[in-house]
PDB file of N, CA and C in Angstrom:
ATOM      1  N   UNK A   1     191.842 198.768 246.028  1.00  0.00           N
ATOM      2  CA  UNK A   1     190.789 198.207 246.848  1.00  0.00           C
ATOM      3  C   UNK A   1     189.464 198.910 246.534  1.00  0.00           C
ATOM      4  N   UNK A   2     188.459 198.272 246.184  1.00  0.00           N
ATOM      5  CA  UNK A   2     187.099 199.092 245.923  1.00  0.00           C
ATOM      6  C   UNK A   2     186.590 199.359 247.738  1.00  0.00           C
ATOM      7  N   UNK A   3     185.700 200.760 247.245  1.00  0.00           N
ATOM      8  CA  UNK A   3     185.391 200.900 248.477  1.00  0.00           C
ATOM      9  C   UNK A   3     184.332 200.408 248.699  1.00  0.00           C
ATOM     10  N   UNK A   4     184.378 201.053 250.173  1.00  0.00           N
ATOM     11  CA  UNK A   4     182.857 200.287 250.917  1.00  0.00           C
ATOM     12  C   UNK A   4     181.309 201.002 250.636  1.00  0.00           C
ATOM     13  N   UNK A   5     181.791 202.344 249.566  1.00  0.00           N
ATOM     14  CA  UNK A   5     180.458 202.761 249.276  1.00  0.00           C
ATOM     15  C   UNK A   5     180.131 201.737 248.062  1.00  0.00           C
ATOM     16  N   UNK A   6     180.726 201.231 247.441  1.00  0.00           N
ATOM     17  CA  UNK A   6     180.407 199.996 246.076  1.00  0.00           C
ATOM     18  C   UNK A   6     180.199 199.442 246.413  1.00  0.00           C
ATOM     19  N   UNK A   7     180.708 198.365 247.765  1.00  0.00           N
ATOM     20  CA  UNK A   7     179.885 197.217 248.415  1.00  0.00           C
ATOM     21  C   UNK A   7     179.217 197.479 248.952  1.00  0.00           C
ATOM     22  N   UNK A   8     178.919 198.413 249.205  1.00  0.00           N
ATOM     23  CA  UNK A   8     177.720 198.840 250.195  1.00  0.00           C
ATOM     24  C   UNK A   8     176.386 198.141 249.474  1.00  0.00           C
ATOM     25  N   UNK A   9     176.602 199.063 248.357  1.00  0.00           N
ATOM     26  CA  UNK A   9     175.434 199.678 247.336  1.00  0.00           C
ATOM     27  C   UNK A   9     175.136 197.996 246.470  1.00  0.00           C
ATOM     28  N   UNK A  10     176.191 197.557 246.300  1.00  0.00           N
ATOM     29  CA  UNK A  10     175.733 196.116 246.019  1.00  0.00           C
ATOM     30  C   UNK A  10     175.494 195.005 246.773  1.00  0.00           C
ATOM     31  N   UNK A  11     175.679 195.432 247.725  1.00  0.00           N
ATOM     32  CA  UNK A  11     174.929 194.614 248.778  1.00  0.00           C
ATOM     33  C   UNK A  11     172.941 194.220 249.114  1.00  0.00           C
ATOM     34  N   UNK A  12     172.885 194.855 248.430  1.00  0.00           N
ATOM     35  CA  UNK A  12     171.447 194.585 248.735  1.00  0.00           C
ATOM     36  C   UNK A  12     170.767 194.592 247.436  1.00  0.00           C
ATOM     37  N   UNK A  13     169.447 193.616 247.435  1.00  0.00           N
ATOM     38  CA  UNK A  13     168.747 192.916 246.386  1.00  0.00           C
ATOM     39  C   UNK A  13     167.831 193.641 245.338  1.00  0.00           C
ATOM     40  N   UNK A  14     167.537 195.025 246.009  1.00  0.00           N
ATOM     41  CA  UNK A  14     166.927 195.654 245.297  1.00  0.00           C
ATOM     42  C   UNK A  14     167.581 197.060 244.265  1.00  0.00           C
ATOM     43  N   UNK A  15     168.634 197.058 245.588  1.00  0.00           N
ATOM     44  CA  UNK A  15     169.664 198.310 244.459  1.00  0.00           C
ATOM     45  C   UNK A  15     170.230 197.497 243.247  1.00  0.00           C
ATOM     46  N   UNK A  16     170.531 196.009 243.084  1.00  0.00           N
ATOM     47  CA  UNK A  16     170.892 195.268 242.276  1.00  0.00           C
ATOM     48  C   UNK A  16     169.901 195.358 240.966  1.00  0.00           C
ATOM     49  N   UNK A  17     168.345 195.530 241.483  1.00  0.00           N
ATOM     50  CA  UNK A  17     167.617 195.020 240.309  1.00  0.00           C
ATOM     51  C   UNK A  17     167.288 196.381 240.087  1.00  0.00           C
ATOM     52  N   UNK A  18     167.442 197.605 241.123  1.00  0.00           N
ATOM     53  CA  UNK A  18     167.436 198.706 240.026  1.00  0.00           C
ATOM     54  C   UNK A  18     169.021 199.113 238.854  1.00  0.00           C
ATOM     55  N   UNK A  19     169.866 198.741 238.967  1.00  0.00           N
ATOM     56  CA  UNK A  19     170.947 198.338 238.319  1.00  0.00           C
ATOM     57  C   UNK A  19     170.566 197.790 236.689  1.00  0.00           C
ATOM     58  N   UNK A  20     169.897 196.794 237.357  1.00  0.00           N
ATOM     59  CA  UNK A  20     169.312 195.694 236.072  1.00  0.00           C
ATOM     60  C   UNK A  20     168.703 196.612 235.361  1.00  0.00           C
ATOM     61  N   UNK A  21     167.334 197.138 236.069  1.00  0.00           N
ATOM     62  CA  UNK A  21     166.336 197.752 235.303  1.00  0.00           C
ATOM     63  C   UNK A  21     166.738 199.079 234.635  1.00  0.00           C
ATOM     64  N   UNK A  22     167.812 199.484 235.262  1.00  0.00           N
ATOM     65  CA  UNK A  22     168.530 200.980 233.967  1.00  0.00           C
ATOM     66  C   UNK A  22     169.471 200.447 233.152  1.00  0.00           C
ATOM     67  N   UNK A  23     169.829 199.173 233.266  1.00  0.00           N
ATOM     68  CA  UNK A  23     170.650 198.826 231.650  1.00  0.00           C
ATOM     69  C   UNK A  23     169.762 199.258 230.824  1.00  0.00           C
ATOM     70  N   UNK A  24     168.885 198.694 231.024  1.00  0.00           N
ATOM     71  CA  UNK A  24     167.599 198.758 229.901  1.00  0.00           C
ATOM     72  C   UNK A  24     166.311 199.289 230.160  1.00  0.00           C
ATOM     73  N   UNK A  25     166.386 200.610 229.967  1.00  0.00           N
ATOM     74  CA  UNK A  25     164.994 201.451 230.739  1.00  0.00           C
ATOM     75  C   UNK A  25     163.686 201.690 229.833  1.00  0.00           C
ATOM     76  N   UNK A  26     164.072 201.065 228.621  1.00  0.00           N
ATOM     77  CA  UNK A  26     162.879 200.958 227.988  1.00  0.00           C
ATOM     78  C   UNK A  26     161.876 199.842 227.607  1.00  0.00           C
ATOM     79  N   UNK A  27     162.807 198.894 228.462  1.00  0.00           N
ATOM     80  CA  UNK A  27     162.765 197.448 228.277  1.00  0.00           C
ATOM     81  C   UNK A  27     161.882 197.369 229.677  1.00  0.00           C
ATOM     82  N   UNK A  28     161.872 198.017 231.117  1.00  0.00           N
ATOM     83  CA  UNK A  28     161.421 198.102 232.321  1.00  0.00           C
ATOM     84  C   UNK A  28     160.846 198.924 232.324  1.00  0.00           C
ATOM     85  N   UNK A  29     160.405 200.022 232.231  1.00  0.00           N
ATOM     86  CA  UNK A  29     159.945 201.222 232.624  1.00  0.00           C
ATOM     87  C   UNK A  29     158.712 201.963 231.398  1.00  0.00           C
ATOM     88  N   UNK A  30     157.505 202.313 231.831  1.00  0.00           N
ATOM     89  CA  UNK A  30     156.846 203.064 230.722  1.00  0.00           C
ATOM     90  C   UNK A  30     157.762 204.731 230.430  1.00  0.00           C
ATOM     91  N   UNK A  31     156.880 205.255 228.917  1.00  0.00           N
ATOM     92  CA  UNK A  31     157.329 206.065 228.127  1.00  0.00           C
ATOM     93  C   UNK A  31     157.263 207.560 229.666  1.00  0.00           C
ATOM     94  N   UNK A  32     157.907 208.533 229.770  1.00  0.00           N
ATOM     95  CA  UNK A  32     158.010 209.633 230.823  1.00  0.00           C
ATOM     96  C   UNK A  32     157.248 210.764 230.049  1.00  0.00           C
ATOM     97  N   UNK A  33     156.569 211.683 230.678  1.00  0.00           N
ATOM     98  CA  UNK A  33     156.144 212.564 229.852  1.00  0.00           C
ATOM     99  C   UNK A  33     156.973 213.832 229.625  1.00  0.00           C
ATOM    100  N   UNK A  34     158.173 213.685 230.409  1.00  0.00           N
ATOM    101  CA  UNK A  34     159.590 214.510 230.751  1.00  0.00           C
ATOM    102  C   UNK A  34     160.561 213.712 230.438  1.00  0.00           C
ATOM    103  N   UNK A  35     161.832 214.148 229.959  1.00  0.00           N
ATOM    104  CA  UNK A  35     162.814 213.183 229.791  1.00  0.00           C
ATOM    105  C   UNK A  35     162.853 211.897 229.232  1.00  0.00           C
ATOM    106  N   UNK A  36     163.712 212.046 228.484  1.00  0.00           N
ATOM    107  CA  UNK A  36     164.201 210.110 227.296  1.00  0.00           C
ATOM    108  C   UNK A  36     164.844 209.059 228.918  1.00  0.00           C
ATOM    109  N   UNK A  37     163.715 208.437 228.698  1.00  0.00           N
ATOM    110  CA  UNK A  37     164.303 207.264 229.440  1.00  0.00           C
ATOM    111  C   UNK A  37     165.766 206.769 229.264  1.00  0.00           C
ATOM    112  N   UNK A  38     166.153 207.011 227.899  1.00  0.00           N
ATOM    113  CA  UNK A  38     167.686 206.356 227.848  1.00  0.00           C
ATOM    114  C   UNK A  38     168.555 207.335 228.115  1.00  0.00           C
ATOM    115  N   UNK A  39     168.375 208.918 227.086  1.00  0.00           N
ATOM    116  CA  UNK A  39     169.175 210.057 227.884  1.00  0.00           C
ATOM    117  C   UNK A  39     169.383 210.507 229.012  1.00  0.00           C
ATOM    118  N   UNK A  40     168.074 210.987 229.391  1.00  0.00           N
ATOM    119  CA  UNK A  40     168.520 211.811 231.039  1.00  0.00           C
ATOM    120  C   UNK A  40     167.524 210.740 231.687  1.00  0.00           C
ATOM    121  N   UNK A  41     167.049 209.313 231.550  1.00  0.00           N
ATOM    122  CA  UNK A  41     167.290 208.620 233.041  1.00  0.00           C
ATOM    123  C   UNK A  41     165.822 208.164 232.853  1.00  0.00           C
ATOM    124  N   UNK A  42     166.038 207.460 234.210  1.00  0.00           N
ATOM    125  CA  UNK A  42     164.161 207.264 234.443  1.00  0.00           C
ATOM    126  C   UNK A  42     163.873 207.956 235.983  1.00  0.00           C
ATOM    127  N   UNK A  43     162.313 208.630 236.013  1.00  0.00           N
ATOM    128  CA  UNK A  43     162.164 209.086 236.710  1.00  0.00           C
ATOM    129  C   UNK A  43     161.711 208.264 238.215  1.00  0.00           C
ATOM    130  N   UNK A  44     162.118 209.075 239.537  1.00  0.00           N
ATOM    131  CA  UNK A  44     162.253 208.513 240.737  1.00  0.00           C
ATOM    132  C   UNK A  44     161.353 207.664 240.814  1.00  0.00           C
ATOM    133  N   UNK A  45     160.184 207.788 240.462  1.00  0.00           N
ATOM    134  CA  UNK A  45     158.616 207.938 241.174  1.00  0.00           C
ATOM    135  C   UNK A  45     158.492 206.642 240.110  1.00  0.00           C
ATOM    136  N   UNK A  46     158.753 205.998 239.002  1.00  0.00           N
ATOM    137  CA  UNK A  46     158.208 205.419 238.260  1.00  0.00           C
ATOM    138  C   UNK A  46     159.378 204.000 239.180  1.00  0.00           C
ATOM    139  N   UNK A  47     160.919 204.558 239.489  1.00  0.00           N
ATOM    140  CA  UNK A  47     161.522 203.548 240.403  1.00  0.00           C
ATOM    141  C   UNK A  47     160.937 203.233 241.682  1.00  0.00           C
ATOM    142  N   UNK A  48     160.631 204.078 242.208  1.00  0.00           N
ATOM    143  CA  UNK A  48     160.081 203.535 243.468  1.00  0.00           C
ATOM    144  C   UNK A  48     158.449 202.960 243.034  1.00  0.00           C
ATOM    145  N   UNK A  49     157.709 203.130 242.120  1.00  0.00           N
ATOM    146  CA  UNK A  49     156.376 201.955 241.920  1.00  0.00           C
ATOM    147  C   UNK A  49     156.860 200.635 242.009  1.00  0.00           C
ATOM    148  N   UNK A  50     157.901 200.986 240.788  1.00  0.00           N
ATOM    149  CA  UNK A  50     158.365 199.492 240.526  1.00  0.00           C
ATOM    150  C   UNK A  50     158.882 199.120 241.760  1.00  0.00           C
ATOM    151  N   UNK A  51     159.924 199.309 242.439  1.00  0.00           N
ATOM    152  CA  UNK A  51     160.343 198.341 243.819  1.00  0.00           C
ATOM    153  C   UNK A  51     158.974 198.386 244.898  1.00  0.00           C
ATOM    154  N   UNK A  52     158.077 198.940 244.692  1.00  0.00           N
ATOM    155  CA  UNK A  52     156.824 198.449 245.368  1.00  0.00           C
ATOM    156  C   UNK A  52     156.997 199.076 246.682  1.00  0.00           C
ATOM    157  N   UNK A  53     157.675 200.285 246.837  1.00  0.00           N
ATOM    158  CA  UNK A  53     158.073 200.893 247.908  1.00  0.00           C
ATOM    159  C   UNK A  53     157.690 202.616 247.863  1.00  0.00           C
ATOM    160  N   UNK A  54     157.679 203.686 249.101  1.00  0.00           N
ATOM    161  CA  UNK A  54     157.545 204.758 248.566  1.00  0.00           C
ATOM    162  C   UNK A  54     158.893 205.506 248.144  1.00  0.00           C
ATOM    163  N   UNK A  55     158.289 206.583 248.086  1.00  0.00           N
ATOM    164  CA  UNK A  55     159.298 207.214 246.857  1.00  0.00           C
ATOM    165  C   UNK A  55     160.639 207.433 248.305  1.00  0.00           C
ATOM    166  N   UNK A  56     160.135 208.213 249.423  1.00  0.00           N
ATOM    167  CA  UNK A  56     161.617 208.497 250.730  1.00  0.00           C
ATOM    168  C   UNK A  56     162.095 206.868 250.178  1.00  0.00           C
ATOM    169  N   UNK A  57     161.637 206.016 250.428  1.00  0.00           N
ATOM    170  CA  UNK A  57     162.803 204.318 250.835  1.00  0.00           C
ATOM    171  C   UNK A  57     163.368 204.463 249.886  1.00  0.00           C
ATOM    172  N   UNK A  58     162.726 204.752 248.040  1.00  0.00           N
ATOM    173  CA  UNK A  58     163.792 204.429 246.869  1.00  0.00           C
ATOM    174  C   UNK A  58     164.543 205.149 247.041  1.00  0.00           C
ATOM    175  N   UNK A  59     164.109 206.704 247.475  1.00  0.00           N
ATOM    176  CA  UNK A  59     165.303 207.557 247.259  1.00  0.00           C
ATOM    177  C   UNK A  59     166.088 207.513 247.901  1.00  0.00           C
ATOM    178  N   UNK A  60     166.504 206.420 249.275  1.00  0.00           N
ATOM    179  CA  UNK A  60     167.627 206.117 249.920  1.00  0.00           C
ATOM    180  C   UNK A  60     168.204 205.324 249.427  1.00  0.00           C
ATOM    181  N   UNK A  61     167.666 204.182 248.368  1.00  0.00           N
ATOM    182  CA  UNK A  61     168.687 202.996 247.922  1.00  0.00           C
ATOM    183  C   UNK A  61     169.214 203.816 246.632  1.00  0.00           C
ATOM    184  N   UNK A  62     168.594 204.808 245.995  1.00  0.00           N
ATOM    185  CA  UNK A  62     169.305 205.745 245.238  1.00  0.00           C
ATOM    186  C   UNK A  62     170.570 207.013 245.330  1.00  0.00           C
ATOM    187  N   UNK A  63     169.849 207.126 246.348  1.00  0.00           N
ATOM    188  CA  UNK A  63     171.266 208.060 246.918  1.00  0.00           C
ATOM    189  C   UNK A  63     172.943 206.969 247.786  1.00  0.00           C
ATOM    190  N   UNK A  64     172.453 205.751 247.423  1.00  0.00           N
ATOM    191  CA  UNK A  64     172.944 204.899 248.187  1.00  0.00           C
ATOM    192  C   UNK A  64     173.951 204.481 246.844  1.00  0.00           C
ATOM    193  N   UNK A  65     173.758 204.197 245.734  1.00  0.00           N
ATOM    194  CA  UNK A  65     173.747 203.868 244.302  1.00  0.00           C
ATOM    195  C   UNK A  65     174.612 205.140 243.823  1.00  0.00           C
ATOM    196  N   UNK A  66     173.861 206.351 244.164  1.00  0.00           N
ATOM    197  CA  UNK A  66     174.491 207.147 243.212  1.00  0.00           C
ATOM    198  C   UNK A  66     176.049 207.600 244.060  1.00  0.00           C
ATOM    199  N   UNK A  67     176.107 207.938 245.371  1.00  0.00           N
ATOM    200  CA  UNK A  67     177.369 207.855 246.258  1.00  0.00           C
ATOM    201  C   UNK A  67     178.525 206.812 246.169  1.00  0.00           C
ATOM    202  N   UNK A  68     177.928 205.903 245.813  1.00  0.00           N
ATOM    203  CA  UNK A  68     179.014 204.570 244.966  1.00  0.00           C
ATOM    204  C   UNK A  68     179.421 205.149 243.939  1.00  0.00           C
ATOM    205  N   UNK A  69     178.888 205.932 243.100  1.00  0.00           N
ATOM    206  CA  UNK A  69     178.977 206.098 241.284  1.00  0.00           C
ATOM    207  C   UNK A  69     178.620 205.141 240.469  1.00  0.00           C
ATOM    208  N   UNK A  70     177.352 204.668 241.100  1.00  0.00           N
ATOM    209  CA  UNK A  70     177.054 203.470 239.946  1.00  0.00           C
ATOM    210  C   UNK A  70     175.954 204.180 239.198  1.00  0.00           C
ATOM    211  N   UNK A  71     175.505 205.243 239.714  1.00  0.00           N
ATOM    212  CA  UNK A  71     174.325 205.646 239.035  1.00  0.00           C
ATOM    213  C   UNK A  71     174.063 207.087 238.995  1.00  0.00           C
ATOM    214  N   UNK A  72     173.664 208.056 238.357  1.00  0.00           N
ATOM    215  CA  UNK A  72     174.016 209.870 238.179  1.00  0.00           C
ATOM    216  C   UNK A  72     172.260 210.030 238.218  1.00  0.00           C
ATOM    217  N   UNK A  73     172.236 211.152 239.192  1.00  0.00           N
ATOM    218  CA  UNK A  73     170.760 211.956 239.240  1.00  0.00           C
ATOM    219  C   UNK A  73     170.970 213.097 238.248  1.00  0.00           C
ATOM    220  N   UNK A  74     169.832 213.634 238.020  1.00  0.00           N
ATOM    221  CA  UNK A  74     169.457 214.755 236.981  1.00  0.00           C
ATOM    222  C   UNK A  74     168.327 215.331 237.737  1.00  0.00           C
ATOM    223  N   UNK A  75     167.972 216.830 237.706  1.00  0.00           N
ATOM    224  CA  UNK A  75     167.153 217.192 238.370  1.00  0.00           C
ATOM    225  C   UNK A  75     166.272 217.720 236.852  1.00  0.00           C
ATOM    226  N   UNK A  76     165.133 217.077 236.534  1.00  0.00           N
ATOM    227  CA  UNK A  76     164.087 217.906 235.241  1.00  0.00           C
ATOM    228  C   UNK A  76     162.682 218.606 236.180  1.00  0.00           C
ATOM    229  N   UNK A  77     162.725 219.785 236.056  1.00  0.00           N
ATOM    230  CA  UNK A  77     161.786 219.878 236.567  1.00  0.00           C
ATOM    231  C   UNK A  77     161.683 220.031 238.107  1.00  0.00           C
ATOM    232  N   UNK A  78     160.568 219.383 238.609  1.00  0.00           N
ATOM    233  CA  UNK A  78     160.712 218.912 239.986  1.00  0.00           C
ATOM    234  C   UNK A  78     160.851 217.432 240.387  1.00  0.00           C
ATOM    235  N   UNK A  79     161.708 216.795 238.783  1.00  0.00           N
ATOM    236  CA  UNK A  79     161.782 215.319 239.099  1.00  0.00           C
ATOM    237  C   UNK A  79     163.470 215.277 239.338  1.00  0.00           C
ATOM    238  N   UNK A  80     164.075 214.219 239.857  1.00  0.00           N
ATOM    239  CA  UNK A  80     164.996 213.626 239.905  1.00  0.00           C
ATOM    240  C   UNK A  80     165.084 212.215 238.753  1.00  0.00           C
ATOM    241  N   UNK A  81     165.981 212.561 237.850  1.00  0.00           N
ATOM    242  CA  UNK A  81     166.228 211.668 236.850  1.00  0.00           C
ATOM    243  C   UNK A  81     167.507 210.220 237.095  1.00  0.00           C
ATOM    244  N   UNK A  82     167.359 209.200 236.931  1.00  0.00           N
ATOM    245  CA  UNK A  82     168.614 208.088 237.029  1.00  0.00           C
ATOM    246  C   UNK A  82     168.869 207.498 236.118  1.00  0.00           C
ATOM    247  N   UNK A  83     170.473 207.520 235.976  1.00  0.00           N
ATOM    248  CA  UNK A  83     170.485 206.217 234.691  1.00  0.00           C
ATOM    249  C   UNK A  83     172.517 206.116 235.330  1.00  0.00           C
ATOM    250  N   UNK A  84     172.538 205.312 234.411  1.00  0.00           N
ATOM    251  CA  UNK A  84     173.900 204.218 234.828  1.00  0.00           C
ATOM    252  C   UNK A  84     174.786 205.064 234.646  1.00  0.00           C
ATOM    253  N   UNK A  85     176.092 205.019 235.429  1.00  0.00           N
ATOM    254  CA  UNK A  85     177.518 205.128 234.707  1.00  0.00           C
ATOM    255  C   UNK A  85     177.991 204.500 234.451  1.00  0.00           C
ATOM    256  N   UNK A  86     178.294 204.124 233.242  1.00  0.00           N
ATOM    257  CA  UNK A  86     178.550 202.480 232.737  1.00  0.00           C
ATOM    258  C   UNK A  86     179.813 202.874 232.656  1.00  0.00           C
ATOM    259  N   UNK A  87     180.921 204.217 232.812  1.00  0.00           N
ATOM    260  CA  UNK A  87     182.382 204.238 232.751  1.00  0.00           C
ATOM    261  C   UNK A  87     182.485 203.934 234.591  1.00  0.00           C
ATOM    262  N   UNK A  88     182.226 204.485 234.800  1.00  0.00           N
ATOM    263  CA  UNK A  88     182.282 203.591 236.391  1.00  0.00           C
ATOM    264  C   UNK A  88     182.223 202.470 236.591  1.00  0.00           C
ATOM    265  N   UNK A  89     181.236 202.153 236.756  1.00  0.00           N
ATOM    266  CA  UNK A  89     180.832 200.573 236.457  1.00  0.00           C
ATOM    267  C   UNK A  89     181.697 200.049 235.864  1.00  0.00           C
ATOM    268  N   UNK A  90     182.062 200.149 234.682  1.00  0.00           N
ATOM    269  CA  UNK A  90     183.111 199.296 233.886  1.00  0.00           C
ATOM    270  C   UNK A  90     184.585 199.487 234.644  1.00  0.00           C
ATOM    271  N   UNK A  91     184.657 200.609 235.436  1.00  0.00           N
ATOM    272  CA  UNK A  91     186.151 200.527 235.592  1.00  0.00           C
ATOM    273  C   UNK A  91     186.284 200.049 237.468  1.00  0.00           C
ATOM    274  N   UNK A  92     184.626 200.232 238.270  1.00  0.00           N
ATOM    275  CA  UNK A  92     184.489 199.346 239.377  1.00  0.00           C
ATOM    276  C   UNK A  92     184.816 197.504 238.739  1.00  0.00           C
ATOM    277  N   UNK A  93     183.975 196.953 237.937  1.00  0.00           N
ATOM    278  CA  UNK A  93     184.063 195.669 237.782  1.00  0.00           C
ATOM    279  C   UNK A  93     185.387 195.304 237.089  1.00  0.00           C
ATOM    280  N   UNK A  94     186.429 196.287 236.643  1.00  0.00           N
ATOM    281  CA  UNK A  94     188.187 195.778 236.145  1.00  0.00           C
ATOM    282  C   UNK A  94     188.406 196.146 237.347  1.00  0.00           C
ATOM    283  N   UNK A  95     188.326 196.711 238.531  1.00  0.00           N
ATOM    284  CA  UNK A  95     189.133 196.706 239.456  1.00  0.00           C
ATOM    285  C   UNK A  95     188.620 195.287 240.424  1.00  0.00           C
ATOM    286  N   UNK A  96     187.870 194.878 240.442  1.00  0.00           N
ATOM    287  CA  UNK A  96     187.004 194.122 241.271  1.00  0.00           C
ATOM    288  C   UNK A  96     187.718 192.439 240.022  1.00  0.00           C
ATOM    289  N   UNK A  97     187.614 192.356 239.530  1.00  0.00           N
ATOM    290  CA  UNK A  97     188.473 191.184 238.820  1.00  0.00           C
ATOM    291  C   UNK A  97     189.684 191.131 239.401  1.00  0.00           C
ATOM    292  N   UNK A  98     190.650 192.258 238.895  1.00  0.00           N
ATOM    293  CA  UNK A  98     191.876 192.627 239.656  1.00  0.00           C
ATOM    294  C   UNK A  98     192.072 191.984 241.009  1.00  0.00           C
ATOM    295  N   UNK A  99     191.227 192.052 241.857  1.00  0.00           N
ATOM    296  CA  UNK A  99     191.425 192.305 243.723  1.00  0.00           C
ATOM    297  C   UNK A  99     191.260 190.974 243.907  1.00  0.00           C
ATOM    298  N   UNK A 100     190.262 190.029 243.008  1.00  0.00           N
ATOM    299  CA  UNK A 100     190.099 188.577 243.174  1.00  0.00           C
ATOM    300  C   UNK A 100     191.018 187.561 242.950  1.00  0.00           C
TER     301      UNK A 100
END
């Protein structure tokens, strides 16, 4: 049974499109002057512009994301870094086929 921190976290429209936007963080996101967007992540502050929100709201749909395991923080600096667990992810969405 997947849990309710995975549905949680996919439950709502914007943790979805930050999802989207770290498949591909170079494809969404400008260059960081810290950290490879694809290695250690994209930074908080450039996620929360983009959802058009401040940085406390993203960092709740992030800590919301990363408590599922859909998504791993990195601390550079005094930034908090995000990017996917795509072995999670991949083994949330075979269990989630499974249950259907």
């Amino acid at each position: 049974m997947l849990s309710t921190d995975v549905l949680r976290a996919l439950a709502s429209e914007r943790r979805l499109l930050v999802l989207h936007w770290l498949k591909d963080p170079t494809a969404h996101f400008p260059p960081q002057v810290d950290g490879d967007l694809v290695e250690d992540g994209v930074c908080s502050v450039f996620i929360a512009n983009k959802l058009g929100m401040t940085q406390p709201s993203a960092t709740g749909h992030l800590k919301i994301l990363e408590r599922a395991g859909l998504i791993r923080g990195r601390r550079i600096k005094q930034w908090v870094f995000y990017k996917r667990d795509e072995e999670r992810i991949a083994e949330f969405a075979t269990r989630l086929a499974s249950e259907l």
